[in-house]
N, C-alpha and C. Protein backbone atom coordinates (compact mmCIF):
# COMPACT_ATOMS: atom_id res chain seq x y z
N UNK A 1 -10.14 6.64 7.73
CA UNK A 1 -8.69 6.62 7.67
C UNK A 1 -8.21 7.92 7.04
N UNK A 2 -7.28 8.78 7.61
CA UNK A 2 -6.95 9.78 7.32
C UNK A 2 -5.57 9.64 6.52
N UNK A 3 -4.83 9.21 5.71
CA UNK A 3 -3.64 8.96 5.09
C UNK A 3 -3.25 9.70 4.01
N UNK A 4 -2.26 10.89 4.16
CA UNK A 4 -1.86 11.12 2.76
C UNK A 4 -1.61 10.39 1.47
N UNK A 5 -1.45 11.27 0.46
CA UNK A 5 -0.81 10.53 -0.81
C UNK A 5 0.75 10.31 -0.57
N UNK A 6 1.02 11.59 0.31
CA UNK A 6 2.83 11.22 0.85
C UNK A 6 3.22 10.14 1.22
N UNK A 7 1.94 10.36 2.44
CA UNK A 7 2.61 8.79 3.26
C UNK A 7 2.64 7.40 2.88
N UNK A 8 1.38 7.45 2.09
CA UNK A 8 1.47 6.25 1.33
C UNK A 8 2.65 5.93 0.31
N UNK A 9 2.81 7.01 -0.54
CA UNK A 9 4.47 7.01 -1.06
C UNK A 9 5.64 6.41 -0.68
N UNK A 10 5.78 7.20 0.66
CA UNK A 10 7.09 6.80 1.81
C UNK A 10 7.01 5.36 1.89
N UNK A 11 6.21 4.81 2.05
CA UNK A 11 6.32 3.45 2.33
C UNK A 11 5.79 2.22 0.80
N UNK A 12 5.95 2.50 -0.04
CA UNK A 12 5.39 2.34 -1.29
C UNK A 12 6.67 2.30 -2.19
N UNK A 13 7.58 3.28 -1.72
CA UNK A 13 9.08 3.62 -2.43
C UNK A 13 9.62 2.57 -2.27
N UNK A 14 10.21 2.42 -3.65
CA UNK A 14 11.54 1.45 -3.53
C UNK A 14 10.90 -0.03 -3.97
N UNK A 15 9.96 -0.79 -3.82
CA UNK A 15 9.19 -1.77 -3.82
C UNK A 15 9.32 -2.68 -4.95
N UNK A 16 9.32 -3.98 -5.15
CA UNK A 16 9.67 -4.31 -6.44
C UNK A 16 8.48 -5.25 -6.83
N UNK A 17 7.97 -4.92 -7.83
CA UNK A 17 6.46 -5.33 -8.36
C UNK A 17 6.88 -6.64 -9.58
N UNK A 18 5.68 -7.52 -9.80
CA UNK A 18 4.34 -7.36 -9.08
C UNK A 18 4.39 -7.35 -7.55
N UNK A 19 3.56 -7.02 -6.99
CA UNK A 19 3.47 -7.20 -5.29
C UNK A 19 2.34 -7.44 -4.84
N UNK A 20 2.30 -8.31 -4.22
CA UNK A 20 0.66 -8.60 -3.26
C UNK A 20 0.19 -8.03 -2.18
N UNK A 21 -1.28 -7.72 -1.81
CA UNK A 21 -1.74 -6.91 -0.80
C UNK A 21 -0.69 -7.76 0.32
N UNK A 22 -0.82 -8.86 0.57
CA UNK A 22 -0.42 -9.64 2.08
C UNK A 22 1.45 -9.16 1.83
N UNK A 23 2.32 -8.98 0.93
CA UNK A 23 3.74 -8.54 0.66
C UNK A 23 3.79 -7.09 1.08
N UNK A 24 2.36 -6.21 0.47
CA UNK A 24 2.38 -4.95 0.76
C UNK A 24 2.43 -4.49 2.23
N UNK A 25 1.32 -5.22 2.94
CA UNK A 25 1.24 -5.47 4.47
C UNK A 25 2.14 -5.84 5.18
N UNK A 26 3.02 -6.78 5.47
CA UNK A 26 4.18 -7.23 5.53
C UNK A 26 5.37 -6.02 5.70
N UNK A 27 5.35 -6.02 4.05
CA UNK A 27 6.65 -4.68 4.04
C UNK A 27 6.00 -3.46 5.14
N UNK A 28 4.86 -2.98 4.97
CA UNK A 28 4.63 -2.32 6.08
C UNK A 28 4.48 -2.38 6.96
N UNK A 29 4.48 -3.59 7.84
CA UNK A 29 4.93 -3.96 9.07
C UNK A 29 6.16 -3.51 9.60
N UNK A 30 7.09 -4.23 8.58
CA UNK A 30 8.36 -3.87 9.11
C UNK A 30 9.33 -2.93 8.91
N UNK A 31 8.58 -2.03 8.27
CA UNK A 31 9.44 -0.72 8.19
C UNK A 31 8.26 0.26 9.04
N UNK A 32 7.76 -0.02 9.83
CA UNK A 32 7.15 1.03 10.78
C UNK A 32 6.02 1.86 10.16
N UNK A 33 5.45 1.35 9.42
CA UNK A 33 3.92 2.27 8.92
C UNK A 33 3.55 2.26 9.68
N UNK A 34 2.07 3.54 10.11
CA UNK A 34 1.44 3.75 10.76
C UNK A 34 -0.14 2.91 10.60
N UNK A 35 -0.35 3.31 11.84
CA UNK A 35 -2.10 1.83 12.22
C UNK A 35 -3.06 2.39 10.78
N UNK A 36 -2.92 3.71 10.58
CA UNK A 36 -3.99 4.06 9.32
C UNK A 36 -3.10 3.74 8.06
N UNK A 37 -2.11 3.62 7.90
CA UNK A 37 -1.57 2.57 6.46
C UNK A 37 -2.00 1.90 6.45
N UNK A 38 -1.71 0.59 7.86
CA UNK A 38 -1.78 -0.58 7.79
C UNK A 38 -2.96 -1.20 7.26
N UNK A 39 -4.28 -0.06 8.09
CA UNK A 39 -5.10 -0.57 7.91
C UNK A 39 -5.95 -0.13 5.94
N UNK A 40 -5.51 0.26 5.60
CA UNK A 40 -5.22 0.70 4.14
C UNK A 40 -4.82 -0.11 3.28
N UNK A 41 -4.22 -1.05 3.67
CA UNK A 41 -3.20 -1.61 2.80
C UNK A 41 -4.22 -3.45 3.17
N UNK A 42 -4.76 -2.79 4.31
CA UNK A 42 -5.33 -4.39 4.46
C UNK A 42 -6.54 -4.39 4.03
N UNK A 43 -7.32 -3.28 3.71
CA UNK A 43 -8.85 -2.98 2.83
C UNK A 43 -8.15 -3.12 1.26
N UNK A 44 -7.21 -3.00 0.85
CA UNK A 44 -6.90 -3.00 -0.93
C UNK A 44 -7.53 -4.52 -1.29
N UNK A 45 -8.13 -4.65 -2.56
CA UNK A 45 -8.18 -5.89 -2.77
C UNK A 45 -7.44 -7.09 -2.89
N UNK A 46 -7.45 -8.29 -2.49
CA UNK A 46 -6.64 -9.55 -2.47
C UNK A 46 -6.60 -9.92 -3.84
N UNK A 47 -5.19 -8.90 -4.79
CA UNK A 47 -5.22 -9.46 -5.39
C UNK A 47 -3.54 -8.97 -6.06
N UNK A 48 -2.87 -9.05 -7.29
CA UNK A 48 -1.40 -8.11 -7.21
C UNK A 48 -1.65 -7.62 -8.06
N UNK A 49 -0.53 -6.61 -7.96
CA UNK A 49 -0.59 -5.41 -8.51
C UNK A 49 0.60 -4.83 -9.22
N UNK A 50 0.99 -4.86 -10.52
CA UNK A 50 1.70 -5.12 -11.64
C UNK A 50 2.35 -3.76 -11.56
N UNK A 51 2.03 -3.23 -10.74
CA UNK A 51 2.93 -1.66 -11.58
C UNK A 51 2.13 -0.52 -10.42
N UNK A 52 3.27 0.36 -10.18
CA UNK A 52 2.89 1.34 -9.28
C UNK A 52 1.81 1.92 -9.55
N UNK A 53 1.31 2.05 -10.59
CA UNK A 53 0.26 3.03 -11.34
C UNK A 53 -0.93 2.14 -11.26
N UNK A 54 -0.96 0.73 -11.09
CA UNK A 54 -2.02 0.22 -10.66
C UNK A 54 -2.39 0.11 -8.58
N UNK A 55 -1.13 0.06 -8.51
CA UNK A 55 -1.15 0.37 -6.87
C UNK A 55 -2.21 1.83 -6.47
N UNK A 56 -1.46 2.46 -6.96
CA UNK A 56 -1.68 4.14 -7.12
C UNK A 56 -3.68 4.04 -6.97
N UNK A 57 -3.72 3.40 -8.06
CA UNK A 57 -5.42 3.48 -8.68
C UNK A 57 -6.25 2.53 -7.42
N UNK A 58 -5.53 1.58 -7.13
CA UNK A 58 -6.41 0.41 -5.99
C UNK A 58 -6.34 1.62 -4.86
N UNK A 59 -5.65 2.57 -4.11
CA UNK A 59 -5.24 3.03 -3.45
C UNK A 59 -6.48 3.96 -3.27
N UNK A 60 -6.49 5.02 -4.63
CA UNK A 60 -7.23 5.75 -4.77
C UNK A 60 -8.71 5.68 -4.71
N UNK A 61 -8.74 4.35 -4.73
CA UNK A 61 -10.35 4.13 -4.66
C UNK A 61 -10.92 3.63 -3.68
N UNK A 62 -10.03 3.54 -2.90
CA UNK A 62 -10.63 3.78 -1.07
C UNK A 62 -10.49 5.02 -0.72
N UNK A 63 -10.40 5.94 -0.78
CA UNK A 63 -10.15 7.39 -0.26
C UNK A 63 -11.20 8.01 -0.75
């Protein structure tokens, strides 16, 4: 999966936490993420995520 730190941003913005991988997925459904978000967001662990800075870190450790 090739995904910036941008792009993940863009669609990450605005979001109101805690938030769950399946909420994260979702929201990126419907605001038009791309197939390598999606599929990004569906490898994060099943579990939530309290604060952007923990998003950030689950994020980072698939890449």
């Amino acid at each position: 999966m090739t995904v910036s730190g941008t792009e993940l941003q863009e669609y990450v913005a605005g979001l109101d936490y805690p938030v769950s991988r399946e909420d994260l997925v979702r929201w990126g459904q419907e605001n038009g993420a791309s197939t390598d978000v999606l599929q990004m967001l569906h490898a994060l662990p099943a579990e939530e995520f309290a604060s952007p800075t923990e998003l950030s870190d689950a994020l980072g450790s698939l890449a």
